[in-house]
Protein backbone atom coordinates (compact mmCIF):
# COMPACT_ATOMS: atom_id res chain seq x y z
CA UNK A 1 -23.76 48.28 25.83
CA UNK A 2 -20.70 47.77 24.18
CA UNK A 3 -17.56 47.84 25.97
CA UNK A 4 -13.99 49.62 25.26
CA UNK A 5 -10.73 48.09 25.47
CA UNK A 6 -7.66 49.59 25.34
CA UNK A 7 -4.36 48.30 24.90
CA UNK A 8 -1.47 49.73 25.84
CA UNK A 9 2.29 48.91 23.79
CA UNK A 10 5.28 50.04 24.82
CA UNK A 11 7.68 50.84 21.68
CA UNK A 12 11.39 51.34 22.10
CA UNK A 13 13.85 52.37 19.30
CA UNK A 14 16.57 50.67 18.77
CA UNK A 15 19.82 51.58 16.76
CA UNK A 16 21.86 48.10 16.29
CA UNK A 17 20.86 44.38 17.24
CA UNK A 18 23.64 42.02 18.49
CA UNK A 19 24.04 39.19 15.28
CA UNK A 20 23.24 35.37 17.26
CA UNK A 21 26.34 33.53 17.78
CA UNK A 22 27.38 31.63 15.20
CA UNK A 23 27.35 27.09 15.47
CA UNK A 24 30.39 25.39 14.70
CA UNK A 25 30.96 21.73 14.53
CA UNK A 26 34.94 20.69 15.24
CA UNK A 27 35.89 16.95 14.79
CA UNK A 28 37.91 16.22 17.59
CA UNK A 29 41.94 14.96 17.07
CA UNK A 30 39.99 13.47 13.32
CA UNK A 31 42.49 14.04 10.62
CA UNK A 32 40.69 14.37 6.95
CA UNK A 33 41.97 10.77 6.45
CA UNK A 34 40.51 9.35 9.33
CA UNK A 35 36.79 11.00 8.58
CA UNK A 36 37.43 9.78 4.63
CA UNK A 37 38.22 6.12 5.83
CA UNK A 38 34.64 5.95 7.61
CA UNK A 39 32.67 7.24 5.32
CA UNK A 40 34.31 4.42 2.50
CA UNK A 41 33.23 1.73 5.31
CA UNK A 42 30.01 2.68 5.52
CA UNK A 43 29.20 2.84 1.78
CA UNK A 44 31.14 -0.67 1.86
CA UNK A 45 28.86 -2.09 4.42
CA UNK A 46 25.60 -0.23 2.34
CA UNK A 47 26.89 -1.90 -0.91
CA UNK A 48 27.42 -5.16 0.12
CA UNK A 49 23.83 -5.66 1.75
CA UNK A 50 22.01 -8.22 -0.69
CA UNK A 51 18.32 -7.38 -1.25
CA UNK A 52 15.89 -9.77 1.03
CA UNK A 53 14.40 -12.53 -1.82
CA UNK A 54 10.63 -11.92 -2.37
CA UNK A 55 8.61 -14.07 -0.54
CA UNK A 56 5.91 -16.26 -2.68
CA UNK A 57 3.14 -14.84 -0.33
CA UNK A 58 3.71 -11.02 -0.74
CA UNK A 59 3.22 -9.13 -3.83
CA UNK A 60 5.61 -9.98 -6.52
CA UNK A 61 6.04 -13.40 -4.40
CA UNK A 62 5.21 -16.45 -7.08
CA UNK A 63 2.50 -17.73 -5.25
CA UNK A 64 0.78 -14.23 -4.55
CA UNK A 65 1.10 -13.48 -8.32
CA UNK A 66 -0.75 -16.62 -10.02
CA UNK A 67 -3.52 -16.21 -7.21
CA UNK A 68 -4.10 -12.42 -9.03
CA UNK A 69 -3.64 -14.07 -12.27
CA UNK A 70 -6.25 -16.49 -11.08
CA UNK A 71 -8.79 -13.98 -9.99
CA UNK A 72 -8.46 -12.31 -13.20
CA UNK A 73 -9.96 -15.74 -14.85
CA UNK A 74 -12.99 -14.75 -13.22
CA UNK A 75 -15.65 -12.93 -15.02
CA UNK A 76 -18.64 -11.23 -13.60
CA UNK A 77 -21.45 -12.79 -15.23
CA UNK A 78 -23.07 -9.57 -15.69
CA UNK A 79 -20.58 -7.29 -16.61
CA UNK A 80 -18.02 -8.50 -19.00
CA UNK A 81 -14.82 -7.37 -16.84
CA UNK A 82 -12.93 -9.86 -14.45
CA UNK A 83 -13.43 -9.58 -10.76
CA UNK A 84 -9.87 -8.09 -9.67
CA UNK A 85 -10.54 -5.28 -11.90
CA UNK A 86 -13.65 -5.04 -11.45
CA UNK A 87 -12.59 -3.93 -8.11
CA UNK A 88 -14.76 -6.68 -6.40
CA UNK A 89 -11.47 -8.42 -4.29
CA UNK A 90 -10.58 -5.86 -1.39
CA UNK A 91 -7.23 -7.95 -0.31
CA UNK A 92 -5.49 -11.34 -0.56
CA UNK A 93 -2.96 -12.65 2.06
CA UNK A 94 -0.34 -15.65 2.10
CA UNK A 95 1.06 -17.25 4.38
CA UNK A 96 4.41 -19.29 4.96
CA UNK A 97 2.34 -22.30 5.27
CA UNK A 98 -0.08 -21.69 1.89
CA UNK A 99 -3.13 -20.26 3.83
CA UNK A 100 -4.69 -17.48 1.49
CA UNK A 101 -7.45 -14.92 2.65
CA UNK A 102 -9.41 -13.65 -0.17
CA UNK A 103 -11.19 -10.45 1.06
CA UNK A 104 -14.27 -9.71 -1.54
CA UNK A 105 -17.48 -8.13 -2.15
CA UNK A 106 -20.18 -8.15 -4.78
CA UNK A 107 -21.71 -4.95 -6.87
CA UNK A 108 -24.89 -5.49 -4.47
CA UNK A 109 -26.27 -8.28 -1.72
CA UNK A 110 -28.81 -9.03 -3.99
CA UNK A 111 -26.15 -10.15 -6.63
CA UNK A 112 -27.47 -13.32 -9.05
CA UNK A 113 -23.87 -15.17 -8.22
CA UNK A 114 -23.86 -14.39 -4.05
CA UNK A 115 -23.63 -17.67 -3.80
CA UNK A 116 -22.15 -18.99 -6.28
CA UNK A 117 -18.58 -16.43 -6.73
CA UNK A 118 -17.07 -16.87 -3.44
CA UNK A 119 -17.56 -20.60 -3.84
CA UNK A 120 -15.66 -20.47 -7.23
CA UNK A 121 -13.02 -17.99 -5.92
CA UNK A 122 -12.07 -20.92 -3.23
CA UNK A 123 -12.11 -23.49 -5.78
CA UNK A 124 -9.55 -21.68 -7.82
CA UNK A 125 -7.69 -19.99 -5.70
CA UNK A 126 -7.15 -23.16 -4.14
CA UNK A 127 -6.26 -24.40 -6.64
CA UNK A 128 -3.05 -22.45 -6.97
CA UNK A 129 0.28 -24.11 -6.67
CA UNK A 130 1.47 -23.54 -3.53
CA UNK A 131 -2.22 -22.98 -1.86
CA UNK A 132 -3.06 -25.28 0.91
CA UNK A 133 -6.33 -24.31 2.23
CA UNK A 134 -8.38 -21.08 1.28
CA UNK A 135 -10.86 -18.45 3.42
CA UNK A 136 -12.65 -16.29 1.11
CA UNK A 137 -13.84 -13.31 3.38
CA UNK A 138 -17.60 -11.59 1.46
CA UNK A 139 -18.05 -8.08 2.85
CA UNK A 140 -20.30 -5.23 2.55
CA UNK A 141 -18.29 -2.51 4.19
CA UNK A 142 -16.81 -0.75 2.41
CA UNK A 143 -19.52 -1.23 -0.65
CA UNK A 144 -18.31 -1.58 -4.05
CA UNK A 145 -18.26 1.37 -6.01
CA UNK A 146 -17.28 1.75 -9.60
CA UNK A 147 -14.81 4.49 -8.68
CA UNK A 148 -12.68 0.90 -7.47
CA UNK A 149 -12.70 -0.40 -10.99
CA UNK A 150 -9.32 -0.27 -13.13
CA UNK A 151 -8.71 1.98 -15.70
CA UNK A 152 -8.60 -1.32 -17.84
CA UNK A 153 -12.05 -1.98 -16.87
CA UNK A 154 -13.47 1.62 -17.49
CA UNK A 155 -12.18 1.51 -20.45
CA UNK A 156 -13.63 -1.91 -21.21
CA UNK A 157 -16.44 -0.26 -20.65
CA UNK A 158 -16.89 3.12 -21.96
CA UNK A 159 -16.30 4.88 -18.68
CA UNK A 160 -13.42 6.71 -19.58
């Protein structure tokens, strides 16, 4: 059985509607020179900040950079494209003190170089100026994909 509803709305004409008050903003007892005089310090005090120095460890840091430029030394031996484009390293960290953190993973577990790549990406990444000692992280999750290549390395290889 199907059940009726009715609603009941009550209309009621109107003829005018009272316009909302309007907001008004009043500086008080500040002349125009007053309000002009602190806006000029606080572009002063904007313009004089000095940007912080880039830190060796971060990207665009000296030390951060020649680790990338390291990692692009290294070639998959199976695919002619370097590992950081490749998509392969998943993150690299610096610290203060020279301790890097290579996050990385391989095409698949079952890789010919599992053994062999994180190895070498310690050796050489280690071997960076300003590198003390080196952890090179291999994980699975997320799983490589070629959607994390470079254009560079699609390219490379007829992919785009």
């Amino acid at each position: 059985m199907s059940e009726e509803r009715k609603i009941m709305v009550k209309m009621e004409e109107v003829t005018s509607v009272d316009s909302p008050p309007k907001a008004r903003v009043t500086d008080a007892d500040e002349s125009a020179g007053d309000k002009l005089e602190r806006k000029r310090d606080y572009l002063e005090g904007f313009l004089s900040q000095k940007p912080e120095g880039e830190k060796a460890g971060e990207p665009g840091g000296s030390t951060y950079d020649a680790i990338i430029d390291v990692l692009k030394e290294i070639f998959d031996p199976e695919i002619p494209v370097n590992i950081y484009d490749l998509g392969l390293i998943y993150g690299v960290e610096v610290t203060d003190e020279g301790h890097a953190v290579v996050t990385m993973t391989l095409t698949t577990p079952h890789c010919p170089v599992a053994e062999s790549m994180p190895a070498e990406v310690e050796l050489r990444v280690g071997a960076v100026p300003g590198v003390g000692t080196v952890d090179v992280n291999l994980v699975w999750d997320p799983p490589w994909d070629p959607q994390l290549m470079s254009d560079e390395a699609k390219l490379e290889l007829g992919m785009l």
